[in-house]
PDB file of N, CA and C in Angstrom:
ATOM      1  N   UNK A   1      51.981 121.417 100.583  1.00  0.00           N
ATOM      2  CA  UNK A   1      52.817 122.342 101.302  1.00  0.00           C
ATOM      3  C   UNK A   1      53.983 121.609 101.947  1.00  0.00           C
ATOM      4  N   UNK A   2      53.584 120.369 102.310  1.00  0.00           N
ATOM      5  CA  UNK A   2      54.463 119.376 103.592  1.00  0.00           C
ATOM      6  C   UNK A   2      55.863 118.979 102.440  1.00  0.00           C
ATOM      7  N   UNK A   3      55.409 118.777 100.895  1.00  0.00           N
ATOM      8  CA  UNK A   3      56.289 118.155 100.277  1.00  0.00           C
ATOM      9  C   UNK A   3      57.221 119.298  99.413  1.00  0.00           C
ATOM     10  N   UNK A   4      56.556 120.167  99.492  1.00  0.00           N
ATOM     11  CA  UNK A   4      57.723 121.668  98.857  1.00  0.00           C
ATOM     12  C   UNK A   4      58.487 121.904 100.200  1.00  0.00           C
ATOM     13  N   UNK A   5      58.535 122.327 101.348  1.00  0.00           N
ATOM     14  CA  UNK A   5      59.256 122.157 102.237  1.00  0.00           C
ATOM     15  C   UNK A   5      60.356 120.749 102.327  1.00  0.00           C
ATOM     16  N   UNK A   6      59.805 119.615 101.953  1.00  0.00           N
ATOM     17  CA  UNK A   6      60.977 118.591 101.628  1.00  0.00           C
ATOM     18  C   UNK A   6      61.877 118.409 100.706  1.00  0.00           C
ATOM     19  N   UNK A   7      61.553 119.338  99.104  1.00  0.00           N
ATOM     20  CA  UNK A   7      61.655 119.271  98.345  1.00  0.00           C
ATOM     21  C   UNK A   7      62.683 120.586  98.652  1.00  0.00           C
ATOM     22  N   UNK A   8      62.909 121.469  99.285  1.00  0.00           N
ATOM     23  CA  UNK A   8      63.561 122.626  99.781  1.00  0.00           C
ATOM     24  C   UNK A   8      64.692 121.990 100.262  1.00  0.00           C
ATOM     25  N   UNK A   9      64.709 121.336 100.823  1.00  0.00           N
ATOM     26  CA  UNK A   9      65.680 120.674 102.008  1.00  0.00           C
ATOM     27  C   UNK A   9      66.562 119.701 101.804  1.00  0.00           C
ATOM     28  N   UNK A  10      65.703 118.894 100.506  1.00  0.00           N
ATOM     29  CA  UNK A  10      66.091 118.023 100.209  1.00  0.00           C
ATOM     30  C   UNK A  10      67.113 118.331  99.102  1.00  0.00           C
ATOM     31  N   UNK A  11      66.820 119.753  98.145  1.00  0.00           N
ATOM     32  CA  UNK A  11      67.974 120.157  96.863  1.00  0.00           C
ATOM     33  C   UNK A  11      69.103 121.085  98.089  1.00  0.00           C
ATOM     34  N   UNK A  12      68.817 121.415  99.492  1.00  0.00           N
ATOM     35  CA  UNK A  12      69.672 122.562 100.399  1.00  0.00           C
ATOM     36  C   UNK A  12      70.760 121.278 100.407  1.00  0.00           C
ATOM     37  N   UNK A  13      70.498 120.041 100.666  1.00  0.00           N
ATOM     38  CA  UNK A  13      71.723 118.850 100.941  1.00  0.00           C
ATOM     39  C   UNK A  13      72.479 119.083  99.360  1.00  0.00           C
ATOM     40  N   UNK A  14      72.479 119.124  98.558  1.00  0.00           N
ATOM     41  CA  UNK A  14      73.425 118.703  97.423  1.00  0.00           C
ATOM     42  C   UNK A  14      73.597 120.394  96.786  1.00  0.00           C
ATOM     43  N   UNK A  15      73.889 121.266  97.969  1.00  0.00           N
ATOM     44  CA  UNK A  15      74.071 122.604  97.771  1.00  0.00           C
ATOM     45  C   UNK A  15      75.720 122.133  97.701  1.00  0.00           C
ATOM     46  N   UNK A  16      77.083 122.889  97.060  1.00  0.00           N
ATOM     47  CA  UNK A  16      78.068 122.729  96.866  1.00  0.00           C
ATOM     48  C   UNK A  16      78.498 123.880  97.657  1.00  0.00           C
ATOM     49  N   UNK A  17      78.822 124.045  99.255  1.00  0.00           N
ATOM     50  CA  UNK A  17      79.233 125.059  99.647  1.00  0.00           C
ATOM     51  C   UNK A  17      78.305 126.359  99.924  1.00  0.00           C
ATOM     52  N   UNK A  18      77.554 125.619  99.660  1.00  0.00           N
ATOM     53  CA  UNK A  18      76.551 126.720 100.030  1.00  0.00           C
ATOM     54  C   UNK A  18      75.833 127.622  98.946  1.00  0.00           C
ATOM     55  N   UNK A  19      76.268 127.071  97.652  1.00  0.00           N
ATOM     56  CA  UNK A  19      75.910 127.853  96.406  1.00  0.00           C
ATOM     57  C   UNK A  19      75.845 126.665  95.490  1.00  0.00           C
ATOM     58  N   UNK A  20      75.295 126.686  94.310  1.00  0.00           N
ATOM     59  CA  UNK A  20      74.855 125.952  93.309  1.00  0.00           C
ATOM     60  C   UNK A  20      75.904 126.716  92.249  1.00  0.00           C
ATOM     61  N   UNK A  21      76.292 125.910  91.044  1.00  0.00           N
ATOM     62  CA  UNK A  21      76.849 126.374  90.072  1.00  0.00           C
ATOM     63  C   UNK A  21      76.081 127.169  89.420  1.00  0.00           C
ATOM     64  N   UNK A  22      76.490 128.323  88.869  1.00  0.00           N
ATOM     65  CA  UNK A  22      75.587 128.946  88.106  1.00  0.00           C
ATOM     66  C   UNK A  22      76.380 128.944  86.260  1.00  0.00           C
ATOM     67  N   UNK A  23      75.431 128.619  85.099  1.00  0.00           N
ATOM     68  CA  UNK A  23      75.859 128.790  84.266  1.00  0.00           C
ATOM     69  C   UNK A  23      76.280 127.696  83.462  1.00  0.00           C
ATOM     70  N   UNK A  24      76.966 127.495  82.271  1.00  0.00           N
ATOM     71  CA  UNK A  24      77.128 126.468  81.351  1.00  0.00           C
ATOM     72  C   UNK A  24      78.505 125.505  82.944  1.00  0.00           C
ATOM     73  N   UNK A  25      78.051 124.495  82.544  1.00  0.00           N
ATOM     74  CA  UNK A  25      79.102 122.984  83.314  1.00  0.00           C
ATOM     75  C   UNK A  25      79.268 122.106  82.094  1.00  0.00           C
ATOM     76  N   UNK A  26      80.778 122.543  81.999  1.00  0.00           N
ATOM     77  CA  UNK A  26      80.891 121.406  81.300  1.00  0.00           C
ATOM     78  C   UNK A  26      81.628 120.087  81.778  1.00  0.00           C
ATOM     79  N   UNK A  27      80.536 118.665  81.300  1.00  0.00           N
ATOM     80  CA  UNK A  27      81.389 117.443  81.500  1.00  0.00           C
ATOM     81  C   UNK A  27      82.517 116.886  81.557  1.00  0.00           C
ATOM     82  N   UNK A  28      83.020 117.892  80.584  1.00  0.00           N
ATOM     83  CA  UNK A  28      84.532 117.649  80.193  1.00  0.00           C
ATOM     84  C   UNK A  28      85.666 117.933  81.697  1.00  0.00           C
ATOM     85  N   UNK A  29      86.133 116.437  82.061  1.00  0.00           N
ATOM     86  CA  UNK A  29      87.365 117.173  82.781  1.00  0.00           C
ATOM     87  C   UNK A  29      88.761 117.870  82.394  1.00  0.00           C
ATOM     88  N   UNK A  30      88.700 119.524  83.216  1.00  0.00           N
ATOM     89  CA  UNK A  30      89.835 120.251  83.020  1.00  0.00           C
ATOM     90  C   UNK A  30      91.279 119.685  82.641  1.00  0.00           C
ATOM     91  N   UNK A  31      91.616 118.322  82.594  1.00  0.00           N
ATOM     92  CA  UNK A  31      92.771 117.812  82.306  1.00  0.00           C
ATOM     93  C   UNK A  31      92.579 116.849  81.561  1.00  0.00           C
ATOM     94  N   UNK A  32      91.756 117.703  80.318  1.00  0.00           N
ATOM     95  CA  UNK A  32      91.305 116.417  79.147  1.00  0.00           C
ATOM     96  C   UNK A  32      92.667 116.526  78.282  1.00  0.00           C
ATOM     97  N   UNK A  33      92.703 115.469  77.637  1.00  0.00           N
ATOM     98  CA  UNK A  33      93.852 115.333  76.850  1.00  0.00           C
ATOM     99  C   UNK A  33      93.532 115.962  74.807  1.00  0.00           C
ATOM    100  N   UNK A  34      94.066 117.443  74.980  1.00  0.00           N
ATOM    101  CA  UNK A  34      93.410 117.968  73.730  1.00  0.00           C
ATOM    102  C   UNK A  34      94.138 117.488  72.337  1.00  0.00           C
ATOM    103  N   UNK A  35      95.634 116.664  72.420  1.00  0.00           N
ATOM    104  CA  UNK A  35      95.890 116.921  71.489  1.00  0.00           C
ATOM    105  C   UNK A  35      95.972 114.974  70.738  1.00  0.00           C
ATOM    106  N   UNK A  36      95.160 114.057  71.973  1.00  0.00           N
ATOM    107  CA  UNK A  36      94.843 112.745  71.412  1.00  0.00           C
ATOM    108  C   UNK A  36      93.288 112.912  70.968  1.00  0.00           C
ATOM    109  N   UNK A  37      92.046 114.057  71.371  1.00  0.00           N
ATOM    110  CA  UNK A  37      91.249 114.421  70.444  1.00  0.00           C
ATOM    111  C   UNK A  37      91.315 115.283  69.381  1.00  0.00           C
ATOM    112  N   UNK A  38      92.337 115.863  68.869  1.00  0.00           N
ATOM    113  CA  UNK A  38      92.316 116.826  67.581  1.00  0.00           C
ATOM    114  C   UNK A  38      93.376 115.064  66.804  1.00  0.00           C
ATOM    115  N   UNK A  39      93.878 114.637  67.112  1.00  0.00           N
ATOM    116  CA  UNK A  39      94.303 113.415  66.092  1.00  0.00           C
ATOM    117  C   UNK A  39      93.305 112.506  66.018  1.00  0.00           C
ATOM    118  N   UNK A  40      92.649 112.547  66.615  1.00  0.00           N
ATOM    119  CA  UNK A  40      91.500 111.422  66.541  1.00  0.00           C
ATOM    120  C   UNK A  40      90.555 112.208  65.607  1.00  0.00           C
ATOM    121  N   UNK A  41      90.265 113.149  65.536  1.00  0.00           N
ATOM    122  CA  UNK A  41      89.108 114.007  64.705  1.00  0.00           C
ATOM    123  C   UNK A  41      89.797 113.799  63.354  1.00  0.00           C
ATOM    124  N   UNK A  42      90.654 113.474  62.304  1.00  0.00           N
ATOM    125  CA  UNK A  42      90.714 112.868  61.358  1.00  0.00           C
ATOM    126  C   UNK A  42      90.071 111.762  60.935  1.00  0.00           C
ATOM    127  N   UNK A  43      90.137 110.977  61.701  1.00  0.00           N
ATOM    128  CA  UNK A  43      89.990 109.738  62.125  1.00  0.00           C
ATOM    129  C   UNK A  43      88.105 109.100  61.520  1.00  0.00           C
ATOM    130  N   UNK A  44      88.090 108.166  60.961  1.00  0.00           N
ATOM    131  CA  UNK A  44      86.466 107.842  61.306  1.00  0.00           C
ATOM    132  C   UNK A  44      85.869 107.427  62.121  1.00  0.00           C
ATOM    133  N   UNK A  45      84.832 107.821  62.568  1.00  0.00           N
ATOM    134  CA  UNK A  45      84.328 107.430  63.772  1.00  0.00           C
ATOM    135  C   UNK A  45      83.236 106.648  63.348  1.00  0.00           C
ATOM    136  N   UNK A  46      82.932 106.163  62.915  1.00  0.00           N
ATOM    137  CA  UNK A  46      82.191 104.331  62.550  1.00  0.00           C
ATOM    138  C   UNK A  46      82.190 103.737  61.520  1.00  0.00           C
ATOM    139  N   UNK A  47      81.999 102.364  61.476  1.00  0.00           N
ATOM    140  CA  UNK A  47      82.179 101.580  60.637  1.00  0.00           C
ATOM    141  C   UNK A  47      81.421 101.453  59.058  1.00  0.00           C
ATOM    142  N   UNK A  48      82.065 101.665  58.306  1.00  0.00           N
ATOM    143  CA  UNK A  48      81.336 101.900  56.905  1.00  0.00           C
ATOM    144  C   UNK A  48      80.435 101.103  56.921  1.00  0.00           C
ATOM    145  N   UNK A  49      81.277  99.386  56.826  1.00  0.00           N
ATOM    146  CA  UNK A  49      80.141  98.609  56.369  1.00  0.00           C
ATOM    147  C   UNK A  49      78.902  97.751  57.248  1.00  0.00           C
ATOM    148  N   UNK A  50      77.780  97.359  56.403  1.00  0.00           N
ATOM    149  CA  UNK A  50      76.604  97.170  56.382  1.00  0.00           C
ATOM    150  C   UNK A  50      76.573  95.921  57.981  1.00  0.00           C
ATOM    151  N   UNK A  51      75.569  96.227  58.660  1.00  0.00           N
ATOM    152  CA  UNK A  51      75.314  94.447  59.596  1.00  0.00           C
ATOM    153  C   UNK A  51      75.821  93.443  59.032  1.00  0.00           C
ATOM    154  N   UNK A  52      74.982  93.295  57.669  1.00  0.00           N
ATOM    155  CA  UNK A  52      74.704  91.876  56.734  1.00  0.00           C
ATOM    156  C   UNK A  52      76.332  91.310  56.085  1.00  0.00           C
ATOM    157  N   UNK A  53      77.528  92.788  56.059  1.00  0.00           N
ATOM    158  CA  UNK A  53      78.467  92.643  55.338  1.00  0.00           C
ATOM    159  C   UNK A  53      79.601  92.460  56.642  1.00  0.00           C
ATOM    160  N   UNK A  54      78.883  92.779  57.761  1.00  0.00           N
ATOM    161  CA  UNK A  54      80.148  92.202  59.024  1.00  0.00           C
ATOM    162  C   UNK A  54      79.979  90.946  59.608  1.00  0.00           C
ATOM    163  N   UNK A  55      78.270  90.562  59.123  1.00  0.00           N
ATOM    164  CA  UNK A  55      78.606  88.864  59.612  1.00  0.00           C
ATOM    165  C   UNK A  55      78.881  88.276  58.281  1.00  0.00           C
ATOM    166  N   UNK A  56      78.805  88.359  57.529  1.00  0.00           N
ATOM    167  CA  UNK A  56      79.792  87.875  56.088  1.00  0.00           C
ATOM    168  C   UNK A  56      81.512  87.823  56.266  1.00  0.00           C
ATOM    169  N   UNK A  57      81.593  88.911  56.697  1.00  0.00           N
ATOM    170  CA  UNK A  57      83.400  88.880  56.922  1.00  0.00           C
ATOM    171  C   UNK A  57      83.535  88.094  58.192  1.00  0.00           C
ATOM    172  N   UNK A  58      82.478  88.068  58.987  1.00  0.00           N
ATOM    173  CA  UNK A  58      83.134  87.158  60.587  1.00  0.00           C
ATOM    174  C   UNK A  58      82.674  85.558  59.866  1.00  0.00           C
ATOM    175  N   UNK A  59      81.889  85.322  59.048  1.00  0.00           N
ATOM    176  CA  UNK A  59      81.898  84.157  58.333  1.00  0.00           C
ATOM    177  C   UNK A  59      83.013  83.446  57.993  1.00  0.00           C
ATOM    178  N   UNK A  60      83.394  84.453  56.847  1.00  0.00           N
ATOM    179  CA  UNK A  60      84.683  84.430  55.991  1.00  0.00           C
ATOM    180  C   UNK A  60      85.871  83.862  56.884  1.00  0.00           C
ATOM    181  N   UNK A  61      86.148  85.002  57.917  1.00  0.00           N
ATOM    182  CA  UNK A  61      87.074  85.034  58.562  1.00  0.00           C
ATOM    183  C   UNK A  61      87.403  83.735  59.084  1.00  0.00           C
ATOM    184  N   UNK A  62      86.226  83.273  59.972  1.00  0.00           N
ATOM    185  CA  UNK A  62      86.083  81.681  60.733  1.00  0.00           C
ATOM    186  C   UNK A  62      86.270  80.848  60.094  1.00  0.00           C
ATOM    187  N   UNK A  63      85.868  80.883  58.604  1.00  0.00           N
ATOM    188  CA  UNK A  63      86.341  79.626  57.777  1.00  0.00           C
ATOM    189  C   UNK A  63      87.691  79.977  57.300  1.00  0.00           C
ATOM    190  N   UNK A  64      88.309  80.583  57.359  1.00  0.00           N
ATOM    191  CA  UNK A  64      89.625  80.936  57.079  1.00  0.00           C
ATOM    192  C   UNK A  64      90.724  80.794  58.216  1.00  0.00           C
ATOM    193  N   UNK A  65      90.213  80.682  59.275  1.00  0.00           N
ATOM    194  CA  UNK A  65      90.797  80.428  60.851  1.00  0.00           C
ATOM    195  C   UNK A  65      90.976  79.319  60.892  1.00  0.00           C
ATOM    196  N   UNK A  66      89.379  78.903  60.561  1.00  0.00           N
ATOM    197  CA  UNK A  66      89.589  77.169  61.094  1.00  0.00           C
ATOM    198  C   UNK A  66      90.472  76.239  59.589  1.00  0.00           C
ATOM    199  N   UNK A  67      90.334  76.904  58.908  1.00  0.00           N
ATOM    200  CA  UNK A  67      91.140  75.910  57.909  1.00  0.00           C
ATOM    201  C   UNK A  67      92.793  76.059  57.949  1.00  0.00           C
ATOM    202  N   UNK A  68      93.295  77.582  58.402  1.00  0.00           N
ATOM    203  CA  UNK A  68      94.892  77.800  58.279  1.00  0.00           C
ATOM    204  C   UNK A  68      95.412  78.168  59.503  1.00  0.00           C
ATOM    205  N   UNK A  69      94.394  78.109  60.825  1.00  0.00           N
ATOM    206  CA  UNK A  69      95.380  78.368  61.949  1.00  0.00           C
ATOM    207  C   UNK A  69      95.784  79.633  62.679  1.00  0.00           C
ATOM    208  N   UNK A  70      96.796  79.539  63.405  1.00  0.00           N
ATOM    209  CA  UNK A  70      97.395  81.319  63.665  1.00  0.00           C
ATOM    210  C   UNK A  70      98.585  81.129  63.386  1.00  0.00           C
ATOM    211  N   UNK A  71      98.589  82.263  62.835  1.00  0.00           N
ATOM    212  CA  UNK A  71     100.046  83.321  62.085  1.00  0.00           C
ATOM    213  C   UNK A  71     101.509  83.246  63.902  1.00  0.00           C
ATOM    214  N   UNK A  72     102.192  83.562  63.318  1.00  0.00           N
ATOM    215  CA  UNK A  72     103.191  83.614  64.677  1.00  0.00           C
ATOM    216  C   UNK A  72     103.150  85.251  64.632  1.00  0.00           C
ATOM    217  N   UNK A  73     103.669  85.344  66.277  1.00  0.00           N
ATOM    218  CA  UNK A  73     103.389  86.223  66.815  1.00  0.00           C
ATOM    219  C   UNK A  73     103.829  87.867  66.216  1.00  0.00           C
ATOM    220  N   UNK A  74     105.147  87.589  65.232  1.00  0.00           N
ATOM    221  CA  UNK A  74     106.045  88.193  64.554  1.00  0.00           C
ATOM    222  C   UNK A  74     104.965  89.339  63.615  1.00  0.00           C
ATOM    223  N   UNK A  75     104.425  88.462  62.543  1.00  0.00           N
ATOM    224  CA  UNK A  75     103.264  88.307  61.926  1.00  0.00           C
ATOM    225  C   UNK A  75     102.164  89.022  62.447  1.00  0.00           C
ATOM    226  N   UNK A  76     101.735  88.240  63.137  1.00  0.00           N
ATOM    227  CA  UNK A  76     100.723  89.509  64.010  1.00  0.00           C
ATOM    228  C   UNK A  76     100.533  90.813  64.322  1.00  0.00           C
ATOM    229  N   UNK A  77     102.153  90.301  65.384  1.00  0.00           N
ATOM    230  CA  UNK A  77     102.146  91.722  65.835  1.00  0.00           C
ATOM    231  C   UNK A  77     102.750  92.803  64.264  1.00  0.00           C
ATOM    232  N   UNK A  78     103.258  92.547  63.033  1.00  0.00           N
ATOM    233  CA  UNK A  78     103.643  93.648  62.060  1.00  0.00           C
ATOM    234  C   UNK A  78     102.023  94.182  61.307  1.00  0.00           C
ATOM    235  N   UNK A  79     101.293  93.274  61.589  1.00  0.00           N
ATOM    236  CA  UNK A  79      99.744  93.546  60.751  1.00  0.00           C
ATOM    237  C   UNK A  79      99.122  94.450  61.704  1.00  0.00           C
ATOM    238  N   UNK A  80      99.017  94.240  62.977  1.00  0.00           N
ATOM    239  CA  UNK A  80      98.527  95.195  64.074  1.00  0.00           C
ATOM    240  C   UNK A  80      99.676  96.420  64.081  1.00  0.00           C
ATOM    241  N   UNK A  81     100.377  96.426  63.908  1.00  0.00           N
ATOM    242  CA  UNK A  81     101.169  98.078  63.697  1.00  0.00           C
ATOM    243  C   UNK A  81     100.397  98.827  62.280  1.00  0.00           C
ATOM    244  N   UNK A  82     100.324  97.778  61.414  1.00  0.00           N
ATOM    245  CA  UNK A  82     100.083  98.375  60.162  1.00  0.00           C
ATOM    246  C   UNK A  82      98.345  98.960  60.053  1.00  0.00           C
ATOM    247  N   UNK A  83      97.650  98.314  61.215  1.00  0.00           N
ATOM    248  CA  UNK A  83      96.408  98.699  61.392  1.00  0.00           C
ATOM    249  C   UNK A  83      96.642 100.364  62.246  1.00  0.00           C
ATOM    250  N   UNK A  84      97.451 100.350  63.094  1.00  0.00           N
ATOM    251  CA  UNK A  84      97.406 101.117  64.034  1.00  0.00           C
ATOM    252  C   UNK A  84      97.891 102.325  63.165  1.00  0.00           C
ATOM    253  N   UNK A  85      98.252 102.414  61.887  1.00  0.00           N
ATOM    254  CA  UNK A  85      98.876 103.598  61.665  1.00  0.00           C
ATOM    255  C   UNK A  85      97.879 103.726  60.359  1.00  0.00           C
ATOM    256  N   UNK A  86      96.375 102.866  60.531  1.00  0.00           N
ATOM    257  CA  UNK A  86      95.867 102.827  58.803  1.00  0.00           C
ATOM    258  C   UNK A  86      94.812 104.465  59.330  1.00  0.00           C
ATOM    259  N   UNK A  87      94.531 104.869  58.220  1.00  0.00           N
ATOM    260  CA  UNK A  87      93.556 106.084  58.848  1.00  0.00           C
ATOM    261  C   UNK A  87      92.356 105.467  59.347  1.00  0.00           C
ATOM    262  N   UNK A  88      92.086 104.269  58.521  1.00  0.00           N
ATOM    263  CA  UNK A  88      90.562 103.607  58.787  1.00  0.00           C
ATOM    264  C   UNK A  88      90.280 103.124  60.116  1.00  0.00           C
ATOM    265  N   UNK A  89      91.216 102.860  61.015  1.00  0.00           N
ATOM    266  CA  UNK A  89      91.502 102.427  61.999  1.00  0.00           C
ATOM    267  C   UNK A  89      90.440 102.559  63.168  1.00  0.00           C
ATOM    268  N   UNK A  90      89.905 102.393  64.367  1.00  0.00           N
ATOM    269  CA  UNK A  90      88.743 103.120  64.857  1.00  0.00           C
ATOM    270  C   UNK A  90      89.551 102.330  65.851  1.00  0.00           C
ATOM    271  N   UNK A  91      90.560 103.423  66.621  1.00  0.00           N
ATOM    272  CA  UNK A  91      91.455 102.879  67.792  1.00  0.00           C
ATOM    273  C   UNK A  91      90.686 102.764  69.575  1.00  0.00           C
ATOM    274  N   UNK A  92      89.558 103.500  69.619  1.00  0.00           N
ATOM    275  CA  UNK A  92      88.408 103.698  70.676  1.00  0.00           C
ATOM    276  C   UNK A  92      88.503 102.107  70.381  1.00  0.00           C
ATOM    277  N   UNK A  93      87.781 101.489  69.210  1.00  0.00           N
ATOM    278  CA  UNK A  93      87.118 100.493  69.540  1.00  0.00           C
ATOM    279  C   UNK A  93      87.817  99.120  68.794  1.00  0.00           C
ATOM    280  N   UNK A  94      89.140  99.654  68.500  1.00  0.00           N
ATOM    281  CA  UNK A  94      90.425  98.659  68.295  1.00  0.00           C
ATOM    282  C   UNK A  94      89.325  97.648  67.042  1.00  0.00           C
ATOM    283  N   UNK A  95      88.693  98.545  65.901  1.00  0.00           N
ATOM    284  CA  UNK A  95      88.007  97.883  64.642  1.00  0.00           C
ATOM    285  C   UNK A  95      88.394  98.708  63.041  1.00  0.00           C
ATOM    286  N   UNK A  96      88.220  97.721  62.338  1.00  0.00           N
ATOM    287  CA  UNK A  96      88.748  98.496  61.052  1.00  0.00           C
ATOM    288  C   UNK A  96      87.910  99.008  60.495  1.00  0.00           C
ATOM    289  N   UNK A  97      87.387 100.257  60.400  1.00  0.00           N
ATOM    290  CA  UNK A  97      86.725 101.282  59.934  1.00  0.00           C
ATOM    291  C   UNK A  97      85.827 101.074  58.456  1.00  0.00           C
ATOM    292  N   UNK A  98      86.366  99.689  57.776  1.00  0.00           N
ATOM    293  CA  UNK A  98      86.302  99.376  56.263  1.00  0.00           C
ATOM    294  C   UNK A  98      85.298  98.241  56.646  1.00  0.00           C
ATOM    295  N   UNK A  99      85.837  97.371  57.183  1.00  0.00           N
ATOM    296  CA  UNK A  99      84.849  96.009  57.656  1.00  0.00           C
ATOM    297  C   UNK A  99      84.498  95.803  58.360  1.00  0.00           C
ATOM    298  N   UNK A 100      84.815  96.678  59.649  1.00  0.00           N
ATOM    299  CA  UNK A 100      84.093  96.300  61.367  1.00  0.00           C
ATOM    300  C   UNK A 100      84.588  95.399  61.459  1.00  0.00           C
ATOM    301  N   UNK A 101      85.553  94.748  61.269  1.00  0.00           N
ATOM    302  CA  UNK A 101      86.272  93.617  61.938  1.00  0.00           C
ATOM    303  C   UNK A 101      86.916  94.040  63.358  1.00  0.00           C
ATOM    304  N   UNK A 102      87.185  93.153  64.755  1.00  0.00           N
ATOM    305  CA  UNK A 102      87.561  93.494  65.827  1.00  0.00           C
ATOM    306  C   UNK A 102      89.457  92.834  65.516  1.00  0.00           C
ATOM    307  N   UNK A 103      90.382  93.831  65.408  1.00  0.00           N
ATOM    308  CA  UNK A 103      91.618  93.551  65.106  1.00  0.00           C
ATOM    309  C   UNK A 103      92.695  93.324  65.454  1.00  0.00           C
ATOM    310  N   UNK A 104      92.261  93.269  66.841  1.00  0.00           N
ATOM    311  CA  UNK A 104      93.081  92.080  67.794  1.00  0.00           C
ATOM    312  C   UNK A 104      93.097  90.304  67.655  1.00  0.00           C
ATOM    313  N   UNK A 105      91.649  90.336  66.807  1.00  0.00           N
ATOM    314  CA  UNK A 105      91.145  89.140  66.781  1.00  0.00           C
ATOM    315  C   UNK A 105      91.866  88.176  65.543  1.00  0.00           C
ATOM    316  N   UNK A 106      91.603  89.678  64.143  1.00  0.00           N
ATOM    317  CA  UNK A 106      91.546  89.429  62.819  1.00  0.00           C
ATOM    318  C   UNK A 106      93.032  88.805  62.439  1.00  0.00           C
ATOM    319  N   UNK A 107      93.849  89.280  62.640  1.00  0.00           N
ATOM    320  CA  UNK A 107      95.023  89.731  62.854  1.00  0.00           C
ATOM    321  C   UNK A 107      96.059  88.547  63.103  1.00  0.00           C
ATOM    322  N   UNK A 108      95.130  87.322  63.743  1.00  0.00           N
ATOM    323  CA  UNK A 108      96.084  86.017  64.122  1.00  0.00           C
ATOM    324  C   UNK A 108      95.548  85.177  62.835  1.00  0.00           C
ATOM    325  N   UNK A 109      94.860  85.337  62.255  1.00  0.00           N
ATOM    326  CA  UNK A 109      94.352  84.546  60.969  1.00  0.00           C
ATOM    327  C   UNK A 109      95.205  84.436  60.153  1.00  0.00           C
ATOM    328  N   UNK A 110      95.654  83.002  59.897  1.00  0.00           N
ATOM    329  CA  UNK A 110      96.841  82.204  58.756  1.00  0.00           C
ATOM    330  C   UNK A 110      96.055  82.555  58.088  1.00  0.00           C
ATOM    331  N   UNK A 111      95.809  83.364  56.741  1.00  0.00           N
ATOM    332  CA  UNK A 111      95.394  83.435  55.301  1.00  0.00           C
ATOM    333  C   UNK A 111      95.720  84.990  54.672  1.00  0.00           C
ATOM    334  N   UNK A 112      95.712  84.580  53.244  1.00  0.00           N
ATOM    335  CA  UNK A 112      96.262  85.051  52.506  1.00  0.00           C
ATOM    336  C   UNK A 112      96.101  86.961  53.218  1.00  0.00           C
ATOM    337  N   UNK A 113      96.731  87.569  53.341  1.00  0.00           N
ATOM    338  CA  UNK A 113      96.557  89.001  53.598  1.00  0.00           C
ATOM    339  C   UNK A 113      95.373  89.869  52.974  1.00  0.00           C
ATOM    340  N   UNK A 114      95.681  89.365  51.553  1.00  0.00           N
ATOM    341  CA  UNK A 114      94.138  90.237  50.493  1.00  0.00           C
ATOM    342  C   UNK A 114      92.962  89.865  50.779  1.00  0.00           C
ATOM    343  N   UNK A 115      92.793  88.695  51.251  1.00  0.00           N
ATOM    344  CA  UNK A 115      91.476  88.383  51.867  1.00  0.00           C
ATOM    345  C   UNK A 115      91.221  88.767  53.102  1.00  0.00           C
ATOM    346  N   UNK A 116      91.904  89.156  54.001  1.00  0.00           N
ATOM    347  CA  UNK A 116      91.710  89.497  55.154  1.00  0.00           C
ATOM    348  C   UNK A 116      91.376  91.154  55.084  1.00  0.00           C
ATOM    349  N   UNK A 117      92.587  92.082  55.103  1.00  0.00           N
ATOM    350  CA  UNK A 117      92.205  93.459  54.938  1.00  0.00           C
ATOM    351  C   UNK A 117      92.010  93.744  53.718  1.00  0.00           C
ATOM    352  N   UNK A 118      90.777  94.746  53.623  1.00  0.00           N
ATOM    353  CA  UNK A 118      89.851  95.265  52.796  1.00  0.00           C
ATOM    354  C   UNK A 118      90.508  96.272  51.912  1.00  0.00           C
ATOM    355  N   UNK A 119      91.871  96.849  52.648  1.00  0.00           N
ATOM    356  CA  UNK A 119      92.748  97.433  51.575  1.00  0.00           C
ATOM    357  C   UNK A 119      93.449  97.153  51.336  1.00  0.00           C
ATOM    358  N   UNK A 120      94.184  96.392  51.757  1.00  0.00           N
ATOM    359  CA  UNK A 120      95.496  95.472  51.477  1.00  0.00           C
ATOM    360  C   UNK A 120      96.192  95.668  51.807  1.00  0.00           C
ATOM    361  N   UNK A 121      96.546  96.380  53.102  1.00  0.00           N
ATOM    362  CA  UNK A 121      98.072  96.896  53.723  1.00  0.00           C
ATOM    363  C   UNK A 121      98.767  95.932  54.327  1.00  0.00           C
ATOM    364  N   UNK A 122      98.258  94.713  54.217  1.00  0.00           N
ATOM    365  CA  UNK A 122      99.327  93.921  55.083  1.00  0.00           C
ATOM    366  C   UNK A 122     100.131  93.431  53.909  1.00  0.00           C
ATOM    367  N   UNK A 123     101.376  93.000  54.574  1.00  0.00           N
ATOM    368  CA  UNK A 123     102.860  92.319  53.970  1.00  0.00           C
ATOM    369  C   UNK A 123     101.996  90.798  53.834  1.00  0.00           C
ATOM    370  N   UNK A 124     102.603  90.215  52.441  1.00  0.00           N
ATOM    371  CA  UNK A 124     102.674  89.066  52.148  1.00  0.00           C
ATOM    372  C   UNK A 124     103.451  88.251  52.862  1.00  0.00           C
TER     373      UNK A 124
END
């Protein structure tokens, strides 16, 4: 009896005005931004490939880093535009949709372009 009386008192504190919401609440705040989620809903939302085939490419990648270096900044930054406008793109989590590569990272890697992206959009 002692603990339904606390249990009364205790949901009367997180009363909102004196009333409880009644009915569907949604999470969503009223000043969500609708028209960077209807462009994103094209978009894929995770990474095709396999565990086994993203530590293969972060393999790849590292031996391809450590043997040729970083690209200048020029370079970089034209491969990261060309990501940013690829559909595969997964801009939430700034990864390429094809290899799960992280493409802030990928992106400074001196080597050949075809080995790097999985479709080949970068400039030679």
């Amino acid at each position: 009896m002692e603990s339904n009386a606390a249990n009364k008192k205790f949901a009367e504190q997180f009363r909102s005005g004196g009333a409880l919401p009644i009915g569907a609440v949604s999470p969503w705040p009223k000043n969500r931004k609708i028209k960077e989620l209807e462009e994103y809903a094209g978009k894929p939302k995770k990474v095709k490939a396999s565990l086994m085939d993203m530590g293969k490419g972060l393999v790849d990648t590292a031996g391809m880093a450590i043997k040729g270096g970083k690209v200048s900044a020029a370079v970089r930054n034209a491969r990261m535009e060309t990501c940013f406008s690829c559909p595969s793109f997964l801009p939430d989590k700034e990864r390429c949709g094809e290899c799960g590569c992280f493409m802030r990272a990928k992106t400074w890697v001196n080597a050949s372009p075809d080995k790097l992206c999985p479709l080949n959009k970068w400039e030679k």
